[in-house]
ModelCIF file with pLDDT and N, C-alpha, C, O atoms, coordinates in Angstrom:
data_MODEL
#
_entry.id   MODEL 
#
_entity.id                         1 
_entity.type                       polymer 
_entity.pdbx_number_of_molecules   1 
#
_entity_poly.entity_id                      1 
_entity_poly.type                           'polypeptide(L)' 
_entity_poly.nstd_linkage                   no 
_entity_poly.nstd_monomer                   no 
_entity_poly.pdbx_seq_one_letter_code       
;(UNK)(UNK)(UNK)(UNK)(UNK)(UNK)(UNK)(UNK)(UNK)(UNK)(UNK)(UNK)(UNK)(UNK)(UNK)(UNK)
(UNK)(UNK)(UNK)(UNK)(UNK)(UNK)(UNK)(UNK)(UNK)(UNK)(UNK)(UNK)(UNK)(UNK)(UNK)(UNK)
(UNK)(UNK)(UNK)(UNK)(UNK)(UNK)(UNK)(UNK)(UNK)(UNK)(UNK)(UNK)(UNK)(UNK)
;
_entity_poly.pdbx_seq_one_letter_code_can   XXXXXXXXXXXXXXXXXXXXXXXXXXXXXXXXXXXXXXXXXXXXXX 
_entity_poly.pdbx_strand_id                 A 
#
loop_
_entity_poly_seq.entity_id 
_entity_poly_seq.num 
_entity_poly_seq.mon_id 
_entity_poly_seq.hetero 
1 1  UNK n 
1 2  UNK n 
1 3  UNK n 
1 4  UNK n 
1 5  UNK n 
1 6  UNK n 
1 7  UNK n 
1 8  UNK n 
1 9  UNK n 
1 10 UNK n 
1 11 UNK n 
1 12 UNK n 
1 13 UNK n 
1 14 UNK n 
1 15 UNK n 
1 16 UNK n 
1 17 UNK n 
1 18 UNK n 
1 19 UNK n 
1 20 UNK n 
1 21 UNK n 
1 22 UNK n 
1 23 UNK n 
1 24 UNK n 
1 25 UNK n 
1 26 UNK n 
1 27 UNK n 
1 28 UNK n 
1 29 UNK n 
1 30 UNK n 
1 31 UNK n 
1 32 UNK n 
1 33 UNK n 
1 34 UNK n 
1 35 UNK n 
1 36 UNK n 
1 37 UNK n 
1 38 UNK n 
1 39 UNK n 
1 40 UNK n 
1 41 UNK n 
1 42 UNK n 
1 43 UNK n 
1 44 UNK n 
1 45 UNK n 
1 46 UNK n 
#
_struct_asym.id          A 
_struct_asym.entity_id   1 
#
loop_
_ma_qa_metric.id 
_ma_qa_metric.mode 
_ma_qa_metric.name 
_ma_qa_metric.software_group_id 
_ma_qa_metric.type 
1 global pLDDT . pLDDT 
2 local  pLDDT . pLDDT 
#
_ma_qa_metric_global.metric_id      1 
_ma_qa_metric_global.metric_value   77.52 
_ma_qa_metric_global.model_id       1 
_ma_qa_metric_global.ordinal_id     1 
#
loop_
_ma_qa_metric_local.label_asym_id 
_ma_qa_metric_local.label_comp_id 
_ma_qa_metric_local.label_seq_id 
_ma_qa_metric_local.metric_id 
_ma_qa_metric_local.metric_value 
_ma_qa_metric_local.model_id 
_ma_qa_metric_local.ordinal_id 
A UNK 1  2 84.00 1 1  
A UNK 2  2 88.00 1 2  
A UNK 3  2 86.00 1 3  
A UNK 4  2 88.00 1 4  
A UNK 5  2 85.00 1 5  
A UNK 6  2 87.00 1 6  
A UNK 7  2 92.00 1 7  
A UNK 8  2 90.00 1 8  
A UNK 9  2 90.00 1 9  
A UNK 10 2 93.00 1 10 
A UNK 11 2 94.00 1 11 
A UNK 12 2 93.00 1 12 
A UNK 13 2 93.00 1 13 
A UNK 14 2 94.00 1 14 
A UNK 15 2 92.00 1 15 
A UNK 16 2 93.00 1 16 
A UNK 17 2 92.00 1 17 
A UNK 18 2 91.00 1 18 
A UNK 19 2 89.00 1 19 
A UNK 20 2 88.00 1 20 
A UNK 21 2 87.00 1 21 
A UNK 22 2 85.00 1 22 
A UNK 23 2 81.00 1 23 
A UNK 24 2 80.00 1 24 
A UNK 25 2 81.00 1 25 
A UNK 26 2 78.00 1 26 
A UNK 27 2 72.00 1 27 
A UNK 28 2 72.00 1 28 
A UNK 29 2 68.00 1 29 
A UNK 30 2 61.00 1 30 
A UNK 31 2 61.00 1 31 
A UNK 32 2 64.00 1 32 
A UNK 33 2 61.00 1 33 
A UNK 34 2 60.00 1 34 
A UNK 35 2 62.00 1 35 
A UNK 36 2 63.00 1 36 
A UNK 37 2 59.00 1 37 
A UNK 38 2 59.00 1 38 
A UNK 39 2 61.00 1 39 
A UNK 40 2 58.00 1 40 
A UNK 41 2 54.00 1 41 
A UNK 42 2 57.00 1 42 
A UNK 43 2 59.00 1 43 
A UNK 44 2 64.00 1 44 
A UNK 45 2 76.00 1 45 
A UNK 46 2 81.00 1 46 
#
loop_
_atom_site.group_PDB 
_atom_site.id 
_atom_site.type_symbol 
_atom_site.label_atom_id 
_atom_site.label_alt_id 
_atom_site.label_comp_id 
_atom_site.label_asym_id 
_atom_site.label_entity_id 
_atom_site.label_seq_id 
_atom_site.pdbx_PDB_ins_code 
_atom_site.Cartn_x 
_atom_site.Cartn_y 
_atom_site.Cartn_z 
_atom_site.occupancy 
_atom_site.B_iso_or_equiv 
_atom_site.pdbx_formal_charge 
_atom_site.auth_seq_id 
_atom_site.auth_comp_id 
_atom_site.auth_asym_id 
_atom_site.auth_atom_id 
_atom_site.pdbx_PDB_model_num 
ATOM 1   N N  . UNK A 1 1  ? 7.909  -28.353 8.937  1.00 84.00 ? 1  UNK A N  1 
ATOM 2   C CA . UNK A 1 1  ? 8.321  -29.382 7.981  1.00 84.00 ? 1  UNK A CA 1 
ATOM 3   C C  . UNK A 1 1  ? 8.711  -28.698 6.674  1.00 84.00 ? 1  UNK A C  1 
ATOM 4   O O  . UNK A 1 1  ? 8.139  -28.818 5.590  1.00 84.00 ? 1  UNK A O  1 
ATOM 5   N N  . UNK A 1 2  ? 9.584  -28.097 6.909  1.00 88.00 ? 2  UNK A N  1 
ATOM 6   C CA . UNK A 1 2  ? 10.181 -27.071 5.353  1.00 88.00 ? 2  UNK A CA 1 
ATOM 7   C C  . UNK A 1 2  ? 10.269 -28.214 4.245  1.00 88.00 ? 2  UNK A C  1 
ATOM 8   O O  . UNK A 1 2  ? 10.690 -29.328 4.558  1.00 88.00 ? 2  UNK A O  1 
ATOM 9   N N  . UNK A 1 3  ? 9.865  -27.919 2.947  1.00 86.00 ? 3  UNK A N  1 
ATOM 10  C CA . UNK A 1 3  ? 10.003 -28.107 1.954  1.00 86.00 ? 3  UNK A CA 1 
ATOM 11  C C  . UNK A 1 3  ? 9.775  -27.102 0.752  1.00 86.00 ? 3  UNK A C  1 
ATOM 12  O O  . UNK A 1 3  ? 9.262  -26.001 0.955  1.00 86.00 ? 3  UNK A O  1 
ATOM 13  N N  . UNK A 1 4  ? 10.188 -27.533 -0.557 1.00 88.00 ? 4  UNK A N  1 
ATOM 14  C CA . UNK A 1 4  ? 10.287 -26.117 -1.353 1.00 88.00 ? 4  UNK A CA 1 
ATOM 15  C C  . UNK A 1 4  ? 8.697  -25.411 -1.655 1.00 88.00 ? 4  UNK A C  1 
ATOM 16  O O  . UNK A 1 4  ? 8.214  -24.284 -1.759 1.00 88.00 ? 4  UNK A O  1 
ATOM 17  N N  . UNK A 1 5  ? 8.086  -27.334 -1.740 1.00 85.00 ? 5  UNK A N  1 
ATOM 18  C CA . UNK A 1 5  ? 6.507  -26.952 -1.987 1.00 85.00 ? 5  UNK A CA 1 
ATOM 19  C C  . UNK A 1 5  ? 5.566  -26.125 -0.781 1.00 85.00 ? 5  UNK A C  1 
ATOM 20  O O  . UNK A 1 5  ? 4.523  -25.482 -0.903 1.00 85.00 ? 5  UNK A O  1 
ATOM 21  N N  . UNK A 1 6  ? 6.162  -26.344 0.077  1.00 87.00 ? 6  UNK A N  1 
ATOM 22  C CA . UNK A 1 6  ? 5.474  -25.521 1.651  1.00 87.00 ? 6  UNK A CA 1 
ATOM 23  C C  . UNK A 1 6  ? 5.776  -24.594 1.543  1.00 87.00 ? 6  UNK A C  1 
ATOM 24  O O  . UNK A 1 6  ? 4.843  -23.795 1.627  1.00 87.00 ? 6  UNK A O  1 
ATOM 25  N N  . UNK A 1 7  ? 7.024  -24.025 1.321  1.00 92.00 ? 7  UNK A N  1 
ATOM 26  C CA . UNK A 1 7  ? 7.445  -22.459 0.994  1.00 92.00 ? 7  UNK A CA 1 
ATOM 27  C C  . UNK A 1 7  ? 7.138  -21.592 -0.039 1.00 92.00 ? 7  UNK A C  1 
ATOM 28  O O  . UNK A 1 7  ? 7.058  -20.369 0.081  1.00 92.00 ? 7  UNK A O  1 
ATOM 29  N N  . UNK A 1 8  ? 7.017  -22.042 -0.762 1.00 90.00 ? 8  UNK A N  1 
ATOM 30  C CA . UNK A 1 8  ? 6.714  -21.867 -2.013 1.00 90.00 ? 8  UNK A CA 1 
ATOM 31  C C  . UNK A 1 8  ? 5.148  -21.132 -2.261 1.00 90.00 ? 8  UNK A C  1 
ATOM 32  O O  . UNK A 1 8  ? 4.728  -20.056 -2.687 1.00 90.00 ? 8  UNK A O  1 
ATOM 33  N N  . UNK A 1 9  ? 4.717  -22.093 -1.854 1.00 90.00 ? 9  UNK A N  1 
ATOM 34  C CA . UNK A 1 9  ? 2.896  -21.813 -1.174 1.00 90.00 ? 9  UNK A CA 1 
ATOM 35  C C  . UNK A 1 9  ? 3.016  -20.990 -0.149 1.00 90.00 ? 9  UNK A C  1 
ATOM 36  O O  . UNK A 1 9  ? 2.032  -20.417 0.320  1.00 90.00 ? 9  UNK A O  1 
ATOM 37  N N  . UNK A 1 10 ? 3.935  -20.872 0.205  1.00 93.00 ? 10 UNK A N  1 
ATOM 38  C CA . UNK A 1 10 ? 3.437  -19.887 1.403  1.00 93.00 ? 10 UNK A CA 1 
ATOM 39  C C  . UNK A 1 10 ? 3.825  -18.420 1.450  1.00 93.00 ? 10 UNK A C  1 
ATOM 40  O O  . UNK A 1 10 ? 3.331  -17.520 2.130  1.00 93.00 ? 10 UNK A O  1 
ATOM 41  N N  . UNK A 1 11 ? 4.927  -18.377 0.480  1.00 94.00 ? 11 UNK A N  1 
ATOM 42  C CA . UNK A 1 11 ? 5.364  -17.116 -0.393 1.00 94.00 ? 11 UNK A CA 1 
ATOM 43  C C  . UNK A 1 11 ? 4.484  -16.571 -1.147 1.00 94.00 ? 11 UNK A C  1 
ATOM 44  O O  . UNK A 1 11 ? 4.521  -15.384 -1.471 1.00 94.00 ? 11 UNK A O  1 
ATOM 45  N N  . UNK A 1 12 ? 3.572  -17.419 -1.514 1.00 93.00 ? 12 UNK A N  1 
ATOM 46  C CA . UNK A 1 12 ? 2.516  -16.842 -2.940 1.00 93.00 ? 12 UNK A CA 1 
ATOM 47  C C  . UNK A 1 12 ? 1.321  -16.813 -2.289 1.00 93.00 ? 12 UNK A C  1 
ATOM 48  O O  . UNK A 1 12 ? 0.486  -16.249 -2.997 1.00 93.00 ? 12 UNK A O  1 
ATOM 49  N N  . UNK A 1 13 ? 0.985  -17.088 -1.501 1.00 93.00 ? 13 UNK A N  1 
ATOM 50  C CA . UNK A 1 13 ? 0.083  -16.433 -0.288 1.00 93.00 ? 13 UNK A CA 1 
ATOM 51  C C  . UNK A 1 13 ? 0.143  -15.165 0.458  1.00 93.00 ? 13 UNK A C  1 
ATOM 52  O O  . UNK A 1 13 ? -0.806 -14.383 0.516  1.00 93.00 ? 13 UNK A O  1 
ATOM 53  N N  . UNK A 1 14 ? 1.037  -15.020 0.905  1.00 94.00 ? 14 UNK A N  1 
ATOM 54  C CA . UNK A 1 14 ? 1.656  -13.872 1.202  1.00 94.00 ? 14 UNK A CA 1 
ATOM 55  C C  . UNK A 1 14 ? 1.285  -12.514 0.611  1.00 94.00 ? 14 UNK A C  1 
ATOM 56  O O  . UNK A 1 14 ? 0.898  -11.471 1.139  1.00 94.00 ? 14 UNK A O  1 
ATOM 57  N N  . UNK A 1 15 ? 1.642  -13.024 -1.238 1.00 92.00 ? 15 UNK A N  1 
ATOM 58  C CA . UNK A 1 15 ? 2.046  -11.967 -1.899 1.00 92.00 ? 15 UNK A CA 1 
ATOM 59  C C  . UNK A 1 15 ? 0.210  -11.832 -2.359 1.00 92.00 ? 15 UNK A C  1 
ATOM 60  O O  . UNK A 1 15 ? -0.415 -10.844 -2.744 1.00 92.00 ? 15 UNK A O  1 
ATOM 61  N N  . UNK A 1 16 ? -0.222 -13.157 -2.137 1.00 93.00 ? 16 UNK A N  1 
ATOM 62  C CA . UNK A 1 16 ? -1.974 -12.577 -2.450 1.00 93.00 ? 16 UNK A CA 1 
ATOM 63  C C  . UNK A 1 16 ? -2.234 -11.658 -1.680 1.00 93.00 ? 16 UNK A C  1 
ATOM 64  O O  . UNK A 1 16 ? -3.042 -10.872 -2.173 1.00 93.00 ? 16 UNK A O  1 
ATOM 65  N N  . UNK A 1 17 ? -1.818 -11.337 -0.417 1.00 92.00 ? 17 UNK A N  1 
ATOM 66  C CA . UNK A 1 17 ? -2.584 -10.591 0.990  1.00 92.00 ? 17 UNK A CA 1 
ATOM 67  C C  . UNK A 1 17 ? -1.636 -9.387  0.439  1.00 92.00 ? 17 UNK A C  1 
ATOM 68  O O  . UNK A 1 17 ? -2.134 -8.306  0.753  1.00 92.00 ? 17 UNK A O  1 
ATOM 69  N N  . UNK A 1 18 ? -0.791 -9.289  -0.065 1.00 91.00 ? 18 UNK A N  1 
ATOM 70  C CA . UNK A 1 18 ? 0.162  -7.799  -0.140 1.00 91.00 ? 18 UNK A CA 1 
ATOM 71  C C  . UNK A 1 18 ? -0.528 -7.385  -1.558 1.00 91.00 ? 18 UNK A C  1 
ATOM 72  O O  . UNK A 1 18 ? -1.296 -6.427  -1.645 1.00 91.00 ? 18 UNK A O  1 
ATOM 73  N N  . UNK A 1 19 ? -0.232 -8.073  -2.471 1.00 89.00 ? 19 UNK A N  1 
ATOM 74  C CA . UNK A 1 19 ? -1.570 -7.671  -3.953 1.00 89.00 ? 19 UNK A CA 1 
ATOM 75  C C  . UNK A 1 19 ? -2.919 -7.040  -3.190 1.00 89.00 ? 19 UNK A C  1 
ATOM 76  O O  . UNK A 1 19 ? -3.043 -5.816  -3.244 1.00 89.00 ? 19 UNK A O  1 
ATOM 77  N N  . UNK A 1 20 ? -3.409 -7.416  -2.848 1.00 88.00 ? 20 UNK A N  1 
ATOM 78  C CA . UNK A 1 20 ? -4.527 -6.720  -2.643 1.00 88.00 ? 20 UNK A CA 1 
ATOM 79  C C  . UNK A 1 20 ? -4.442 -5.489  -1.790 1.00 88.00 ? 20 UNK A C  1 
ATOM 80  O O  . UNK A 1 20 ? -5.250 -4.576  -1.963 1.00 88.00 ? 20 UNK A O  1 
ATOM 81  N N  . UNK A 1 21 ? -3.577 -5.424  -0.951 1.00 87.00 ? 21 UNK A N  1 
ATOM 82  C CA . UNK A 1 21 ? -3.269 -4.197  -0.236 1.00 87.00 ? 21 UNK A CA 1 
ATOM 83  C C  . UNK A 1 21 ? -2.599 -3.114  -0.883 1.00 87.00 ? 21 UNK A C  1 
ATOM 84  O O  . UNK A 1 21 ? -2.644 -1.939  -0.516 1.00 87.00 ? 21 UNK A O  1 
ATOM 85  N N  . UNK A 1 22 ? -1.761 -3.724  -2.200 1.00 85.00 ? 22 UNK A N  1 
ATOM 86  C CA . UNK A 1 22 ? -1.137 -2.589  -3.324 1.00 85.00 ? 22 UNK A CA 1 
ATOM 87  C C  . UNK A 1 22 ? -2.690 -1.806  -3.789 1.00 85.00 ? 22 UNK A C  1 
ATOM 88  O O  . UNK A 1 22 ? -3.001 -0.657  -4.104 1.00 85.00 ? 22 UNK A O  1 
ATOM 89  N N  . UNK A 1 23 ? -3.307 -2.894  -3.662 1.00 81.00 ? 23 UNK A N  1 
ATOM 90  C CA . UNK A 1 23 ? -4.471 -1.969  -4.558 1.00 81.00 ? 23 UNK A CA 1 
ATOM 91  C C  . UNK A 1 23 ? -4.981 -0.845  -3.822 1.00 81.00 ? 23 UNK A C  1 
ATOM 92  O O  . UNK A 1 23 ? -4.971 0.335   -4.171 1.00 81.00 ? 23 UNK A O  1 
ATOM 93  N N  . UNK A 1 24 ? -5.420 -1.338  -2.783 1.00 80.00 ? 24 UNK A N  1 
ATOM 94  C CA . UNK A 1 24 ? -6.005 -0.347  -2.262 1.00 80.00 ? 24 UNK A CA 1 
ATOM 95  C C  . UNK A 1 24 ? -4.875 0.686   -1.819 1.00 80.00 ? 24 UNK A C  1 
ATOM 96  O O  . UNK A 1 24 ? -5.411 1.753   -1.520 1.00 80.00 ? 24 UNK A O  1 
ATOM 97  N N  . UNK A 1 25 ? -3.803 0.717   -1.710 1.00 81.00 ? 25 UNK A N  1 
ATOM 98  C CA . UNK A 1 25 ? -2.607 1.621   -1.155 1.00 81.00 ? 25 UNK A CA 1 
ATOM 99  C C  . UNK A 1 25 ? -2.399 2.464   -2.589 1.00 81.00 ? 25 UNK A C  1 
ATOM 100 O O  . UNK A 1 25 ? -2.137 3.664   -2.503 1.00 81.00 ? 25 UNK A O  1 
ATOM 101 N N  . UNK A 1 26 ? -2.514 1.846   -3.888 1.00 78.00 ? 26 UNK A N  1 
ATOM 102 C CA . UNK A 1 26 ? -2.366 3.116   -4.421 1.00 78.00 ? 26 UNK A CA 1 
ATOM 103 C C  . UNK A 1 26 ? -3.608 3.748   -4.866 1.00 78.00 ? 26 UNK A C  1 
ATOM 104 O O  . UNK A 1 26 ? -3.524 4.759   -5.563 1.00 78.00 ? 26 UNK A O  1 
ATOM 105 N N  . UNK A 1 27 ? -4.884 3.215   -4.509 1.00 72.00 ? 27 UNK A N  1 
ATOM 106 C CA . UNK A 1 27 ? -6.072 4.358   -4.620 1.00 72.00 ? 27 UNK A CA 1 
ATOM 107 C C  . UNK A 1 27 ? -5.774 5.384   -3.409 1.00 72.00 ? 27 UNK A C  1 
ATOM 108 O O  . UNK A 1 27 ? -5.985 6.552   -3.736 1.00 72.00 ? 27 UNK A O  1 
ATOM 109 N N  . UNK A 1 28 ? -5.403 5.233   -2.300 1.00 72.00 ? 28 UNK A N  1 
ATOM 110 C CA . UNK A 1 28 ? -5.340 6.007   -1.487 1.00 72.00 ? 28 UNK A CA 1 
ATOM 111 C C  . UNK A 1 28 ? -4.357 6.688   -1.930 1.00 72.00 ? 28 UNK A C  1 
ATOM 112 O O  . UNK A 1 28 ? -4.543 7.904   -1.940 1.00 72.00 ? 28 UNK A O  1 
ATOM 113 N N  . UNK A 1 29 ? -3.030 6.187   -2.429 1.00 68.00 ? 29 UNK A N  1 
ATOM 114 C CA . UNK A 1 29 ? -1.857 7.611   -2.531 1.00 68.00 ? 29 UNK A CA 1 
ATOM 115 C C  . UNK A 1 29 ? -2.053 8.329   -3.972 1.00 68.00 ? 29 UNK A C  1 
ATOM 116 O O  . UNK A 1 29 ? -1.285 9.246   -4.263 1.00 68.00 ? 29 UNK A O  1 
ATOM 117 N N  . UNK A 1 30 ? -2.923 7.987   -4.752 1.00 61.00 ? 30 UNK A N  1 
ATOM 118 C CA . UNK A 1 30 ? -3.676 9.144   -5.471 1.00 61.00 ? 30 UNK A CA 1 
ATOM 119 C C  . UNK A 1 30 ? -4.090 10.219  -4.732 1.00 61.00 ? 30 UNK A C  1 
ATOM 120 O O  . UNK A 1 30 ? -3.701 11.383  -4.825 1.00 61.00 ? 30 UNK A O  1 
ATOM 121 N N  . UNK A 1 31 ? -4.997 9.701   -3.909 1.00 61.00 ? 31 UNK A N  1 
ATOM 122 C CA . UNK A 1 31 ? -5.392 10.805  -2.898 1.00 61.00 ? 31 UNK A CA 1 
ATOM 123 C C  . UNK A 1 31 ? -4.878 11.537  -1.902 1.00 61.00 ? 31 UNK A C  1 
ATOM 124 O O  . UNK A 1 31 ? -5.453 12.492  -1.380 1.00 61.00 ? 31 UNK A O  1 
ATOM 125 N N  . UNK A 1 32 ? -3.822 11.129  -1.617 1.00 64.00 ? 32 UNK A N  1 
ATOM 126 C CA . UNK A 1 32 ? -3.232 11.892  -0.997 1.00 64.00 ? 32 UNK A CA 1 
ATOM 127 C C  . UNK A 1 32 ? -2.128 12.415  -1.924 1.00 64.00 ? 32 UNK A C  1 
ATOM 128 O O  . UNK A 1 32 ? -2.412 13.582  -1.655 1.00 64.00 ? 32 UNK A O  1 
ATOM 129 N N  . UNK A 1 33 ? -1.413 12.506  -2.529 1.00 61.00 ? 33 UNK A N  1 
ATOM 130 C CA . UNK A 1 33 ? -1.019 13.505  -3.652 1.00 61.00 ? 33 UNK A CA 1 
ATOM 131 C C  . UNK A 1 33 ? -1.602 14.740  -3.561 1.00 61.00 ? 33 UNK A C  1 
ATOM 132 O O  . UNK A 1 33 ? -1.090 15.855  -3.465 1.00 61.00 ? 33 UNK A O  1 
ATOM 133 N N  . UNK A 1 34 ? -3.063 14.289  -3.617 1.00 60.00 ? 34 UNK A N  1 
ATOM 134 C CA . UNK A 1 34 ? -3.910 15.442  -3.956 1.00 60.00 ? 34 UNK A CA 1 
ATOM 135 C C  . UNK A 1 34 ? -3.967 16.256  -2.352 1.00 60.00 ? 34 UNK A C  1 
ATOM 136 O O  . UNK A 1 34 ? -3.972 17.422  -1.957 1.00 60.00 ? 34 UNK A O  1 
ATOM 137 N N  . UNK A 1 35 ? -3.997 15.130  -1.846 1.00 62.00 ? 35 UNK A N  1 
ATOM 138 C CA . UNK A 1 35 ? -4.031 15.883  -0.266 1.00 62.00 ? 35 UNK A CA 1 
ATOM 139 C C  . UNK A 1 35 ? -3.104 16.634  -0.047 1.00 62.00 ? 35 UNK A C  1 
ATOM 140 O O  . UNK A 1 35 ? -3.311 17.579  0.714  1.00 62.00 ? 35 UNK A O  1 
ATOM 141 N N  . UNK A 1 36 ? -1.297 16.390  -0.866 1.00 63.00 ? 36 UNK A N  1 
ATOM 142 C CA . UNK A 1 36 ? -0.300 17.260  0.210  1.00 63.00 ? 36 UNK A CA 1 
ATOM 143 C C  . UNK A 1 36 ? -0.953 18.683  -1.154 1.00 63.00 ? 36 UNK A C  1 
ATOM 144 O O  . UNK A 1 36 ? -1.122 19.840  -0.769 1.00 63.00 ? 36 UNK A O  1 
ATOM 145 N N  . UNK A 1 37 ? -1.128 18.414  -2.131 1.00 59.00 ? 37 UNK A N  1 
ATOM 146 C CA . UNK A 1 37 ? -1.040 19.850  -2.642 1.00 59.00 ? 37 UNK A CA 1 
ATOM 147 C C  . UNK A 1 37 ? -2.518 20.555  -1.929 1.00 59.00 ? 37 UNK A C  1 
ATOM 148 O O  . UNK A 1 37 ? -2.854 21.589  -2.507 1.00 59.00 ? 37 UNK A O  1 
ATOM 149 N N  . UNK A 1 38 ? -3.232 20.225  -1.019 1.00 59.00 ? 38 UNK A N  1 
ATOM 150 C CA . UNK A 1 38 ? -4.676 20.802  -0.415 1.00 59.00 ? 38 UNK A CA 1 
ATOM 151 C C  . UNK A 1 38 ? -3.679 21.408  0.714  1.00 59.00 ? 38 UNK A C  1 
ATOM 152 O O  . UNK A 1 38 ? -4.009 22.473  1.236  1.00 59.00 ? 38 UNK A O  1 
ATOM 153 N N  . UNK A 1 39 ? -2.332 20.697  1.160  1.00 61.00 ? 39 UNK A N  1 
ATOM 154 C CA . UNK A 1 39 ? -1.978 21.256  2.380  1.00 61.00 ? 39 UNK A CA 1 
ATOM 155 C C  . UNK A 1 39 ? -1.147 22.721  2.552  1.00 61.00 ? 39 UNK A C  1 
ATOM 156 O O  . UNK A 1 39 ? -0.854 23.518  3.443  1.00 61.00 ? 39 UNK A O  1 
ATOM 157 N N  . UNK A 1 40 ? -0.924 22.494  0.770  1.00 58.00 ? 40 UNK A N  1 
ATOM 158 C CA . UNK A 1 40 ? 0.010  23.816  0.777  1.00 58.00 ? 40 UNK A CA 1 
ATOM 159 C C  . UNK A 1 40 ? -0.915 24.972  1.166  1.00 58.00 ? 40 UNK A C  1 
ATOM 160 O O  . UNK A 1 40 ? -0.471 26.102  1.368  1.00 58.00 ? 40 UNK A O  1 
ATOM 161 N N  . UNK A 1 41 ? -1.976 24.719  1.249  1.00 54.00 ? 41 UNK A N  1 
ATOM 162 C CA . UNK A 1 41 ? -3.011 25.973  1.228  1.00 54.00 ? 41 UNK A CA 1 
ATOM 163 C C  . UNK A 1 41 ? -3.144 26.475  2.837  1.00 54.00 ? 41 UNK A C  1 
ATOM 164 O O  . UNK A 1 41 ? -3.522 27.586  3.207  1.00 54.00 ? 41 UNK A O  1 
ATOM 165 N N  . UNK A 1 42 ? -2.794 25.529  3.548  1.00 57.00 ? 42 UNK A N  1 
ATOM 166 C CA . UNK A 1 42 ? -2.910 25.619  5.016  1.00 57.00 ? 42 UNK A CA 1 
ATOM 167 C C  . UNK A 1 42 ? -1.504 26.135  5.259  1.00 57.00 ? 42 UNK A C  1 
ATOM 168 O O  . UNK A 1 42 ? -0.519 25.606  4.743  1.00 57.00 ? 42 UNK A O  1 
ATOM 169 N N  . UNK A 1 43 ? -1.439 27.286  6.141  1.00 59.00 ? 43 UNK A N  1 
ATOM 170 C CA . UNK A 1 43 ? -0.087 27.391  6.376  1.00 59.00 ? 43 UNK A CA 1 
ATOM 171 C C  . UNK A 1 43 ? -0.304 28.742  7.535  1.00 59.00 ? 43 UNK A C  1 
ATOM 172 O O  . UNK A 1 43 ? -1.430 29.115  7.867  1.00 59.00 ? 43 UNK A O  1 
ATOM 173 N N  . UNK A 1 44 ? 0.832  29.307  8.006  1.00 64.00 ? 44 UNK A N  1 
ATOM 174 C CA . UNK A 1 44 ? 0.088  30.004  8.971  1.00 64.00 ? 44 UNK A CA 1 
ATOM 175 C C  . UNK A 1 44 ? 0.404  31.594  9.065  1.00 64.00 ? 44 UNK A C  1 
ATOM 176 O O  . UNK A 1 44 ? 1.412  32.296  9.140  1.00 64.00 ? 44 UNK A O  1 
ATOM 177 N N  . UNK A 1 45 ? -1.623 31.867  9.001  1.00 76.00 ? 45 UNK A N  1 
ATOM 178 C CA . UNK A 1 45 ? -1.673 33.174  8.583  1.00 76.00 ? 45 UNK A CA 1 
ATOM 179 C C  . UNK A 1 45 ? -2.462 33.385  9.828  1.00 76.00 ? 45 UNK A C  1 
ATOM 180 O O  . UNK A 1 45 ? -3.283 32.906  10.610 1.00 76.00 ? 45 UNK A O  1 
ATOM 181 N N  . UNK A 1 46 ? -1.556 34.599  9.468  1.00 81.00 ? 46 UNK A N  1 
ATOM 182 C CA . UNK A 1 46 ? -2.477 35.334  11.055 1.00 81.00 ? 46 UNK A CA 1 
ATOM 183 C C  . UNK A 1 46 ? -3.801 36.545  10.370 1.00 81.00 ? 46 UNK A C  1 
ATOM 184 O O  . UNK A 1 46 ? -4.536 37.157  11.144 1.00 81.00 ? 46 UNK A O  1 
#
């Protein structure tokens, strides 16, 4: 039953479940930042 108010709500719902996943997505890509420069250290030595 489309209407603007159904969509509307249901767009900004959405973006609650993706907000909260920004959050936690950029505590993690802090950390991994840090992770690719841990990787430069790995490389292959004989």
């Amino acid at each position: 039953d489309p209407t603007f108010f159904a969509w509307s709500i249901t767009v900004w719902l959405w973006l609650t479940v993706v907000f909260a996943n920004v959050a936690e997505a950029v505590a993690e890509g802090r950390g991994k930042a840090q992770a690719a420069t841990l990787r430069q250290a790995r490389r292959d030595i004989s």
